[in-house]
N, C-alpha and C. Protein backbone atom coordinates (compact mmCIF):
# COMPACT_ATOMS: atom_id res chain seq x y z
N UNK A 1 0.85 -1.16 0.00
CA UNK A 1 0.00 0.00 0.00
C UNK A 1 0.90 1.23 0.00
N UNK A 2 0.54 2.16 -0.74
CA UNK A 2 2.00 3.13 -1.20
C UNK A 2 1.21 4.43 -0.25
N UNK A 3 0.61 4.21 0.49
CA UNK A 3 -0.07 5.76 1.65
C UNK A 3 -1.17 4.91 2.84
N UNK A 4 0.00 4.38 3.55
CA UNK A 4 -0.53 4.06 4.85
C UNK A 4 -1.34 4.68 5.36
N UNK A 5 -1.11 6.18 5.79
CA UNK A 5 -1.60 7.08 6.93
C UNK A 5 -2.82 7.38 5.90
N UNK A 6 -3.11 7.85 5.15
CA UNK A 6 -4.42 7.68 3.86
C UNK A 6 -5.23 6.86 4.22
N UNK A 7 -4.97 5.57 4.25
CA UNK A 7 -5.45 4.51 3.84
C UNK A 7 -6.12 4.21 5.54
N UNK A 8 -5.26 4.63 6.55
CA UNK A 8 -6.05 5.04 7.84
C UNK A 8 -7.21 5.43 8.03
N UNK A 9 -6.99 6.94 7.57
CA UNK A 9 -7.62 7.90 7.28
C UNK A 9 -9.20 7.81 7.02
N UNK A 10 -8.86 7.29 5.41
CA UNK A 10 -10.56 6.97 4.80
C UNK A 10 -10.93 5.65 5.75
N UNK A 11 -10.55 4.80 6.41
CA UNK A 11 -11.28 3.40 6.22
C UNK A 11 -12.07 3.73 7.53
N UNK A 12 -11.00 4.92 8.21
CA UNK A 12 -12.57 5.28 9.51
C UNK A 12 -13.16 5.81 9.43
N UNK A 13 -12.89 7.05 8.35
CA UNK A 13 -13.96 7.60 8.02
C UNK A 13 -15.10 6.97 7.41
N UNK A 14 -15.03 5.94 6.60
CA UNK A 14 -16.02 5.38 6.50
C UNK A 14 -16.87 4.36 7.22
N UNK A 15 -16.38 4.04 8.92
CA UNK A 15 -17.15 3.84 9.33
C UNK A 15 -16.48 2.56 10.32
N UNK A 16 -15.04 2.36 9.83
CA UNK A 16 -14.54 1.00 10.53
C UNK A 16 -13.40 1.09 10.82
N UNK A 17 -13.34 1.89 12.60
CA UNK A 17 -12.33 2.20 13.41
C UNK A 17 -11.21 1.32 13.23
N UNK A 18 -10.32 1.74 13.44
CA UNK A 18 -8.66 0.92 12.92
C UNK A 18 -8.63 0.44 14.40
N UNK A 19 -8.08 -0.70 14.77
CA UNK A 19 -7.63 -1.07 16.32
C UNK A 19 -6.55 -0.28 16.94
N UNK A 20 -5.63 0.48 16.20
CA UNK A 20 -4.68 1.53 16.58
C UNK A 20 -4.05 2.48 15.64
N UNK A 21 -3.45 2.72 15.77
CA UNK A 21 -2.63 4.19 14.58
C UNK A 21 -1.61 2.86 14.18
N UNK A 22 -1.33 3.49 12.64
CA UNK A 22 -0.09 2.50 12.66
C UNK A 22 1.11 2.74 13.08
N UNK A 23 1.56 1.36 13.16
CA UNK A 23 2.80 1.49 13.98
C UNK A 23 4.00 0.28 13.03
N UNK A 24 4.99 0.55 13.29
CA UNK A 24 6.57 -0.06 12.62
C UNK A 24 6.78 -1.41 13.59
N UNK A 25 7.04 -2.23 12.56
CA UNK A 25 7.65 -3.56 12.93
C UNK A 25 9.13 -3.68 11.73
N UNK A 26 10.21 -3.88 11.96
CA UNK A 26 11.56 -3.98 11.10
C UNK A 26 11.18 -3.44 9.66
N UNK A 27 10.98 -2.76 9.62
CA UNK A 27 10.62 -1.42 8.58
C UNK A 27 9.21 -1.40 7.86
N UNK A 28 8.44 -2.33 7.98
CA UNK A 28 7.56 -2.40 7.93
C UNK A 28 5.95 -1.84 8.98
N UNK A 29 5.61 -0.65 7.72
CA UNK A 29 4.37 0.39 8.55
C UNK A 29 3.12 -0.73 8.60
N UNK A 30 2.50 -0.95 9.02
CA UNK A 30 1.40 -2.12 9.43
C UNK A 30 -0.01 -0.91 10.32
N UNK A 31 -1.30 -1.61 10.33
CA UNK A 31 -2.20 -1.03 11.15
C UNK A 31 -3.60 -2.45 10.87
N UNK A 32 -4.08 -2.75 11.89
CA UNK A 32 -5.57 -3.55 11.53
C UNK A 32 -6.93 -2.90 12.12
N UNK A 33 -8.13 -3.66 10.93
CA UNK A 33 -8.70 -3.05 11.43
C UNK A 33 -9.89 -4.11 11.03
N UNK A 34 -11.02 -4.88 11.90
CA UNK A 34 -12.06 -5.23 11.44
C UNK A 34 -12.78 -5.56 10.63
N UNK A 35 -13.66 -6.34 9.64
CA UNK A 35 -14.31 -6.13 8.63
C UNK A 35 -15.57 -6.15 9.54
N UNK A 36 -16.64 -6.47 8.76
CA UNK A 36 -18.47 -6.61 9.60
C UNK A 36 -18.15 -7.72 10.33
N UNK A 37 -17.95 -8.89 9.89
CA UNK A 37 -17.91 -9.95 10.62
C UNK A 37 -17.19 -10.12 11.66
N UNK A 38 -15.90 -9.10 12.09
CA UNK A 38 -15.25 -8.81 13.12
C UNK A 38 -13.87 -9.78 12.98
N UNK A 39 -13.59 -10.16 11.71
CA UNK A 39 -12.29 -10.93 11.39
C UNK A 39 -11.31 -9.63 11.12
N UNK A 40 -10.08 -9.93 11.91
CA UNK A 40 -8.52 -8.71 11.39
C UNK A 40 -8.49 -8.58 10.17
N UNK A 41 -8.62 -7.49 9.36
CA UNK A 41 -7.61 -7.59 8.07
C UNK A 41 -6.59 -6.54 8.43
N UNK A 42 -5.30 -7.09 7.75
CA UNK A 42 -4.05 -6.21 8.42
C UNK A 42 -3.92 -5.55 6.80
N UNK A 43 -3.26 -4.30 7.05
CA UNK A 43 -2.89 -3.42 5.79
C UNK A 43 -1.31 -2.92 6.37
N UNK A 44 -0.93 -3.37 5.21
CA UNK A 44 0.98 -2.73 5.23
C UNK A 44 1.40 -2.11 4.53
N UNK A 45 2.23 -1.20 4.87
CA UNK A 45 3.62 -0.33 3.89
C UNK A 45 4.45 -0.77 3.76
N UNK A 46 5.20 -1.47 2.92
CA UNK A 46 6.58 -1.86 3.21
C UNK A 46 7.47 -0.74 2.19
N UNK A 47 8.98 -0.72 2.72
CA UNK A 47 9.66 0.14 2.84
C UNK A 47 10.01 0.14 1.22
N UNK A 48 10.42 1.28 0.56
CA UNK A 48 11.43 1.79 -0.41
C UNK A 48 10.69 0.84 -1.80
N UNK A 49 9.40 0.84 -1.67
CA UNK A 49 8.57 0.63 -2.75
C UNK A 49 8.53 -1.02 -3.18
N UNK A 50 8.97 -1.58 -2.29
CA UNK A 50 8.61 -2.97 -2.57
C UNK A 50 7.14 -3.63 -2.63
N UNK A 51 6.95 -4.45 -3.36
CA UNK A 51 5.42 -4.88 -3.50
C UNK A 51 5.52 -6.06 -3.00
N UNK A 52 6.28 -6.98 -2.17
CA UNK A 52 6.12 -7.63 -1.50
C UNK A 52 6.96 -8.01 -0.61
N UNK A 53 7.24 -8.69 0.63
CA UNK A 53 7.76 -9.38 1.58
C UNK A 53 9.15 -9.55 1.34
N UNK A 54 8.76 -10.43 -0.26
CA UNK A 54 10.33 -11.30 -1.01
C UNK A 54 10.88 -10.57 -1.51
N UNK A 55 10.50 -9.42 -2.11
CA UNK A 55 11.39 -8.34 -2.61
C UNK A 55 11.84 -7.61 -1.42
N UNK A 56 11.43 -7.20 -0.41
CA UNK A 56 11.95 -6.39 0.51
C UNK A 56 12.78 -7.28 0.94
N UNK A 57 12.87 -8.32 1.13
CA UNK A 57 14.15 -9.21 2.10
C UNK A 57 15.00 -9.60 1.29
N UNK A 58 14.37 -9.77 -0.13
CA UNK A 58 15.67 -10.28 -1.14
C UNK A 58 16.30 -9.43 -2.23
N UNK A 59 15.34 -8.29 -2.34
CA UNK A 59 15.89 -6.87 -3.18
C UNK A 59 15.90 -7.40 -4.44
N UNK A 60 14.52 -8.73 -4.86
CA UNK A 60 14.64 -8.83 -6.43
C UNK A 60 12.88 -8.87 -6.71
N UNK A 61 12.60 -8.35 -7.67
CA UNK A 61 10.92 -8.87 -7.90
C UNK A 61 10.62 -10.25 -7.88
N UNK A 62 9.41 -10.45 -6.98
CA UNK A 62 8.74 -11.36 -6.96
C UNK A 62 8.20 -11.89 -8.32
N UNK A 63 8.16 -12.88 -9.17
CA UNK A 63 8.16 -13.45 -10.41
C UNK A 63 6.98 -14.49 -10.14
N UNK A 64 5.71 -13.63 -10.64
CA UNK A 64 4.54 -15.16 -10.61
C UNK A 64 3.91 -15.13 -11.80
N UNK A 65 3.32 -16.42 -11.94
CA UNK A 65 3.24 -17.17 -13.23
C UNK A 65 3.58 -18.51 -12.63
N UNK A 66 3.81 -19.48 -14.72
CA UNK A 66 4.17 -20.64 -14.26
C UNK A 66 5.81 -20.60 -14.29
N UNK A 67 6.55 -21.52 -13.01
CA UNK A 67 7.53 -21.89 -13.06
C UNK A 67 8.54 -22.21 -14.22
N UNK A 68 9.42 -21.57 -14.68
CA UNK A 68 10.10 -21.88 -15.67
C UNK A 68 11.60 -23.22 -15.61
């Protein structure tokens, strides 16, 4: 998600309080917040524009498709 504090922002404004402000885990911006049914969905920033996990820890794009 490329605007954490945004993405805060609107989701209470529309109606579904976040469980806290976000907060940093090893560079990673994180915050959860509820759906109706009352299950977590977690929303993250991760750092320096990575789109996932494996790129942030391995500094190469994640490659999906079929296996070559």
């Amino acid at each position: 998600m490329p605007d954490l504090d945004d993405a805060h922002r609107r989701i209470a404004a529309a109606g579904y309080p976040p469980d806290q402000d976000p907060f940093e885990i090893g560079g990673v911006r994180m915050f959860f917040v509820k759906d109706p049914d009352g299950t977590p969905v977690e929303f993250i920033e991760l750092p320096d524009g990575a789109r996932s996990t494996y790129e942030m820890h391995r500094g190469v794009p994640l490659q999906l498709g079929p296996v070559r």
